[in-house]
N, C-alpha and C. Protein backbone atom coordinates (compact mmCIF):
# COMPACT_ATOMS: atom_id res chain seq x y z
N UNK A 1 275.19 -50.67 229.76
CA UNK A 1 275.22 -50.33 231.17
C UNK A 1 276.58 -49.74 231.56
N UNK A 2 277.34 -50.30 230.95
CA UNK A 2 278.68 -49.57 231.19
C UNK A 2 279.24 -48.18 231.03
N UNK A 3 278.99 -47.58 229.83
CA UNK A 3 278.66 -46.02 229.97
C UNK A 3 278.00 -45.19 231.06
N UNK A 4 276.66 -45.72 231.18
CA UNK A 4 275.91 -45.03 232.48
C UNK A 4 276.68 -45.51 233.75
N UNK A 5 277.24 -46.83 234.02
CA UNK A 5 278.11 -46.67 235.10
C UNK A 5 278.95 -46.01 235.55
N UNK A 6 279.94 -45.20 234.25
CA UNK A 6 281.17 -44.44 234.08
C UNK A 6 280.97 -43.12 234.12
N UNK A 7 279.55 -42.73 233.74
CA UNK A 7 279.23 -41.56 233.88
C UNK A 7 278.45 -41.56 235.14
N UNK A 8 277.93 -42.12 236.19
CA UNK A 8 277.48 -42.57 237.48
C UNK A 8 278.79 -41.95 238.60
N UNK A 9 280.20 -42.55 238.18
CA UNK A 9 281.25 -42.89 238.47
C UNK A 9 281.54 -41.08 238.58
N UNK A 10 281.77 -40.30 237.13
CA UNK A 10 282.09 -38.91 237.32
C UNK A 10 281.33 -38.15 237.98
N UNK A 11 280.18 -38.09 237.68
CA UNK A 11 279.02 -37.30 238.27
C UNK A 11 279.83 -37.82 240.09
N UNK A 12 280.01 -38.81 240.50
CA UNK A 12 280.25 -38.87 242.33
C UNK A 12 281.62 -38.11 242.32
N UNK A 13 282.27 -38.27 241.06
CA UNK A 13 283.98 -37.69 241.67
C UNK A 13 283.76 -36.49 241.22
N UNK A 14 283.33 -35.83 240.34
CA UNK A 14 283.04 -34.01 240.57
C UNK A 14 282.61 -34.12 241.91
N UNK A 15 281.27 -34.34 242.58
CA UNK A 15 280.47 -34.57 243.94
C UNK A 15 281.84 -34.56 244.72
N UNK A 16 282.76 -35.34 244.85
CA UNK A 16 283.38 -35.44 245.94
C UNK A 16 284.48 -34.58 246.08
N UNK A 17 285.49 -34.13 244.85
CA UNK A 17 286.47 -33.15 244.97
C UNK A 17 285.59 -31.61 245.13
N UNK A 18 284.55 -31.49 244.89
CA UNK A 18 283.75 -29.66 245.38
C UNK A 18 283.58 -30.23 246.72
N UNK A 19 283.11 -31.28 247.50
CA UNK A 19 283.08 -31.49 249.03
C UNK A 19 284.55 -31.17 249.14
N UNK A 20 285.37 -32.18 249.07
CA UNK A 20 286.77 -32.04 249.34
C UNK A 20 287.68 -30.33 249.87
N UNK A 21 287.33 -29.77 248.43
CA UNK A 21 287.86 -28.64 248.24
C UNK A 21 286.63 -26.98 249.38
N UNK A 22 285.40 -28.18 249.22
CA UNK A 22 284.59 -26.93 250.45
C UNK A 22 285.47 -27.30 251.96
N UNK A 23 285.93 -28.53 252.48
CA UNK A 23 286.47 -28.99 253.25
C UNK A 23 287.63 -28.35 253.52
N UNK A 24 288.40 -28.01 252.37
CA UNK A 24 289.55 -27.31 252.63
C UNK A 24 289.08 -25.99 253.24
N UNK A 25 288.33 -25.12 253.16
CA UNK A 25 287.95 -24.03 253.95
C UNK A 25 287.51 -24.31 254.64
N UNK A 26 287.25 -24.76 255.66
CA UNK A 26 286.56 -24.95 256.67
C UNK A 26 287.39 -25.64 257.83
N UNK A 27 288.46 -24.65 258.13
CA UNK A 27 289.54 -24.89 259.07
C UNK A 27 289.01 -24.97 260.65
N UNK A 28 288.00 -24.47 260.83
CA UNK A 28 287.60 -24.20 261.97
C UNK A 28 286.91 -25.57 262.78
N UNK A 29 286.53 -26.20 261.55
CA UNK A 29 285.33 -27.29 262.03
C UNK A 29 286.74 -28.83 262.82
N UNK A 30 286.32 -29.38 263.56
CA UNK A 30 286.91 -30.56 263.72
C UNK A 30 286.28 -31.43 262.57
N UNK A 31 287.41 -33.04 263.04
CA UNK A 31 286.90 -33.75 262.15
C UNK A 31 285.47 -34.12 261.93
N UNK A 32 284.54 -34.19 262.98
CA UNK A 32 283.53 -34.75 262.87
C UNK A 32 282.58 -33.64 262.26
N UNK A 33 282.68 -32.19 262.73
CA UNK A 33 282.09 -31.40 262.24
C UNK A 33 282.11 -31.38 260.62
N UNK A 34 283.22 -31.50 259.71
CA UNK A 34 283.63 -32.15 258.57
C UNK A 34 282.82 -32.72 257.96
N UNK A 35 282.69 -33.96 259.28
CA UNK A 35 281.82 -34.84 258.55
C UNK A 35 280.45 -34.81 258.44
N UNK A 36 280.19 -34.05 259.34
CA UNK A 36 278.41 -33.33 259.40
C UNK A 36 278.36 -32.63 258.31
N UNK A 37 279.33 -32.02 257.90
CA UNK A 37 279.19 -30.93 257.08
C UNK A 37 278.92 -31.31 256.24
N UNK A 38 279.68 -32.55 255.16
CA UNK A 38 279.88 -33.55 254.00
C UNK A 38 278.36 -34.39 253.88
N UNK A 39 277.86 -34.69 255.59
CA UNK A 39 276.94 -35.19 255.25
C UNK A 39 275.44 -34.72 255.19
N UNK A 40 275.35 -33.35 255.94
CA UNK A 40 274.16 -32.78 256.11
C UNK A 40 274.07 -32.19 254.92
N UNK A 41 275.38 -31.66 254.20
CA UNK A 41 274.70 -31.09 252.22
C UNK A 41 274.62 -31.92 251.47
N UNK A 42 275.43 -33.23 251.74
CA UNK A 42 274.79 -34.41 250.89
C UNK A 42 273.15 -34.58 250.61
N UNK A 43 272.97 -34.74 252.20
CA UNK A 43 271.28 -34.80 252.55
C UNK A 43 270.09 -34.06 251.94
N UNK A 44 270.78 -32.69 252.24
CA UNK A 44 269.50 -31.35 251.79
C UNK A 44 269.99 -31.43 250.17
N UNK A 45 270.79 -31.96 249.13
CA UNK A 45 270.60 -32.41 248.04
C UNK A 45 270.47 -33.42 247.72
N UNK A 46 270.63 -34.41 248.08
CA UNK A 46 269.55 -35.70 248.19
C UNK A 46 267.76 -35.22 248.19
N UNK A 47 267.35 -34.26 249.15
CA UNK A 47 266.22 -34.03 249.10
C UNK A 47 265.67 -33.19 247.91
N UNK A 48 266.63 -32.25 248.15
CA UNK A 48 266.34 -30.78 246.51
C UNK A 48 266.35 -31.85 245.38
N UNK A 49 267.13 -32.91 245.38
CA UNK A 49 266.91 -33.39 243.86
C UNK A 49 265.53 -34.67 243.87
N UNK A 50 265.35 -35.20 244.71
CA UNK A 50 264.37 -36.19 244.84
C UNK A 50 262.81 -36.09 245.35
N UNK A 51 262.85 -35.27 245.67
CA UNK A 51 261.85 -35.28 246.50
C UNK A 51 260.99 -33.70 245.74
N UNK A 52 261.29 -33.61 244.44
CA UNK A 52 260.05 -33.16 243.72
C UNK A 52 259.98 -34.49 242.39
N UNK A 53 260.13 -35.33 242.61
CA UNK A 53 259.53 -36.28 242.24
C UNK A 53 258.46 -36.90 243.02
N UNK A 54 258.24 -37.07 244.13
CA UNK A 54 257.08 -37.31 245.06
C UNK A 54 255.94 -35.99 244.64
N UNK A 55 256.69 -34.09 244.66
CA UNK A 55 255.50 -33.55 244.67
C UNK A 55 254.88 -33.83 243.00
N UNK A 56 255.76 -33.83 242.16
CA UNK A 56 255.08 -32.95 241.02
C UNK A 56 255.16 -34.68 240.31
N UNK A 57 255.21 -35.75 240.20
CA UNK A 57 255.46 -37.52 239.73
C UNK A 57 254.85 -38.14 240.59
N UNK A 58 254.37 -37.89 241.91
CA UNK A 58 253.37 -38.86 242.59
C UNK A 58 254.47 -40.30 242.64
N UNK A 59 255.60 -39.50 242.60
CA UNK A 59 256.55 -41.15 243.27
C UNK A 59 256.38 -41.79 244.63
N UNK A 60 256.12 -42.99 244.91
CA UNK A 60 255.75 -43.41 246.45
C UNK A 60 257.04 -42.76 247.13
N UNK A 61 256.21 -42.54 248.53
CA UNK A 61 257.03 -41.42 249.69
C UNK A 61 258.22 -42.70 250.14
N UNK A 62 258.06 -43.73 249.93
CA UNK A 62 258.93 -45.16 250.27
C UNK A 62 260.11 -44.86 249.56
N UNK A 63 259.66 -44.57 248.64
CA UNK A 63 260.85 -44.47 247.53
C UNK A 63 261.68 -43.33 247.48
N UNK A 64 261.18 -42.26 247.82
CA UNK A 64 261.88 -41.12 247.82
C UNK A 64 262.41 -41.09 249.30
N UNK A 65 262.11 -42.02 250.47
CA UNK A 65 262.99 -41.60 251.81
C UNK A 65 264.21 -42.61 251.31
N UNK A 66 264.08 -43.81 250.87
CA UNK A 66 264.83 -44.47 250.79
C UNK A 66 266.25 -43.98 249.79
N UNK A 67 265.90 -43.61 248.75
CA UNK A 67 266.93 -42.78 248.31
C UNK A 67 267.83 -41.64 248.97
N UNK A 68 266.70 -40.60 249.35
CA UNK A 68 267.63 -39.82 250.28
C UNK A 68 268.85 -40.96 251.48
N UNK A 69 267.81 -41.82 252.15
CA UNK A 69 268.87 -42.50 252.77
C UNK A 69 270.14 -42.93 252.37
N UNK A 70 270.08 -43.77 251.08
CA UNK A 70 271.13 -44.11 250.60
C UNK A 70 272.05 -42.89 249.96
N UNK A 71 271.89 -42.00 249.85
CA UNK A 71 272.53 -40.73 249.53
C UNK A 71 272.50 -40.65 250.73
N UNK A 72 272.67 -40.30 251.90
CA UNK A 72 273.16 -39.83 253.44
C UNK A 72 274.29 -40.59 253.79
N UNK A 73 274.13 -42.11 253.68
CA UNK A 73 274.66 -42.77 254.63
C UNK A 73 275.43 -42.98 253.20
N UNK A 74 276.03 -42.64 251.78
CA UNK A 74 277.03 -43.34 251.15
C UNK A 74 277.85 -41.95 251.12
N UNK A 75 276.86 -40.95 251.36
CA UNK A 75 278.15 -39.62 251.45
C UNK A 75 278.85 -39.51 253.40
N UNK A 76 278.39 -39.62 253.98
CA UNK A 76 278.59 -40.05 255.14
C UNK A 76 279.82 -40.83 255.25
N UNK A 77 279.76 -42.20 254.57
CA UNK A 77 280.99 -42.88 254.79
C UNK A 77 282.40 -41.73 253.82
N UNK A 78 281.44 -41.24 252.58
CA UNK A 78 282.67 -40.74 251.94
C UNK A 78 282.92 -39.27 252.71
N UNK A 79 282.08 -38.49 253.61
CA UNK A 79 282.82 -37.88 254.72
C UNK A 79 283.60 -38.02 255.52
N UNK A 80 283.77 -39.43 255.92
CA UNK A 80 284.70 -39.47 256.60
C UNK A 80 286.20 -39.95 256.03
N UNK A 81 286.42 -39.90 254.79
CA UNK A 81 287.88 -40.20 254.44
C UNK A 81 287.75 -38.75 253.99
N UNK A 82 286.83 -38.12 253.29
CA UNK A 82 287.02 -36.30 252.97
C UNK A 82 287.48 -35.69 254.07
N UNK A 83 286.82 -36.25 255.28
CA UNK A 83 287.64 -34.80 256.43
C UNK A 83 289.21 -34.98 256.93
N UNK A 84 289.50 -36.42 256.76
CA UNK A 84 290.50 -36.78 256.91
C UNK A 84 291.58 -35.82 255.64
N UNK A 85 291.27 -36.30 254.95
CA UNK A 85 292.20 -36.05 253.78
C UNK A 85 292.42 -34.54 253.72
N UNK A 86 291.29 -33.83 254.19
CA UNK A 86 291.36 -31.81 253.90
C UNK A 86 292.08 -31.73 254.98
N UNK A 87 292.47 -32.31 256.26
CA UNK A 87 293.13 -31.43 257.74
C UNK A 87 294.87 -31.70 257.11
């Protein structure tokens, strides 16, 4: 389990320095906009990656909102130390 944790671990910190570094362009937005930003592409890839497992795997629809959720609301919190950190 420890490998797949560590590789769990990189796969989020690539994820978070390409947010980070999209953050750095995006001079225009306030902080919160930032954080919409961090969290609404979190979201629509949360969905692009999950949610053809519901069409084409017949995964319960329970299962696939709930994931997206937890992908929203854990990039969400990590939006808000990303917008901080890019201004």
């Amino acid at each position: 389990m420890g490998p797949l944790m560590g590789m769990g671990f990189i796969m989020n910190l690539v994820g978070a320095v390409a947010f980070t570094w999209l953050l750095t362009l995006t001079s225009g937005l306030s902080y919160w906009g930032k954080v919409a930003f961090v969290t609404v592409g979190a979201t629509a890839d949360g969905f692009l990656g999950l949610f053809p497992y519901y069409n084409w795997r017949s995964f319960p629809a329970d299962f696939i909102f709930i994931g997206i959720l937890d992908i929203t609301i854990a990039w969400f919190l990590s939006g808000l130390w990303m917008a901080k950190v890019s201004e």
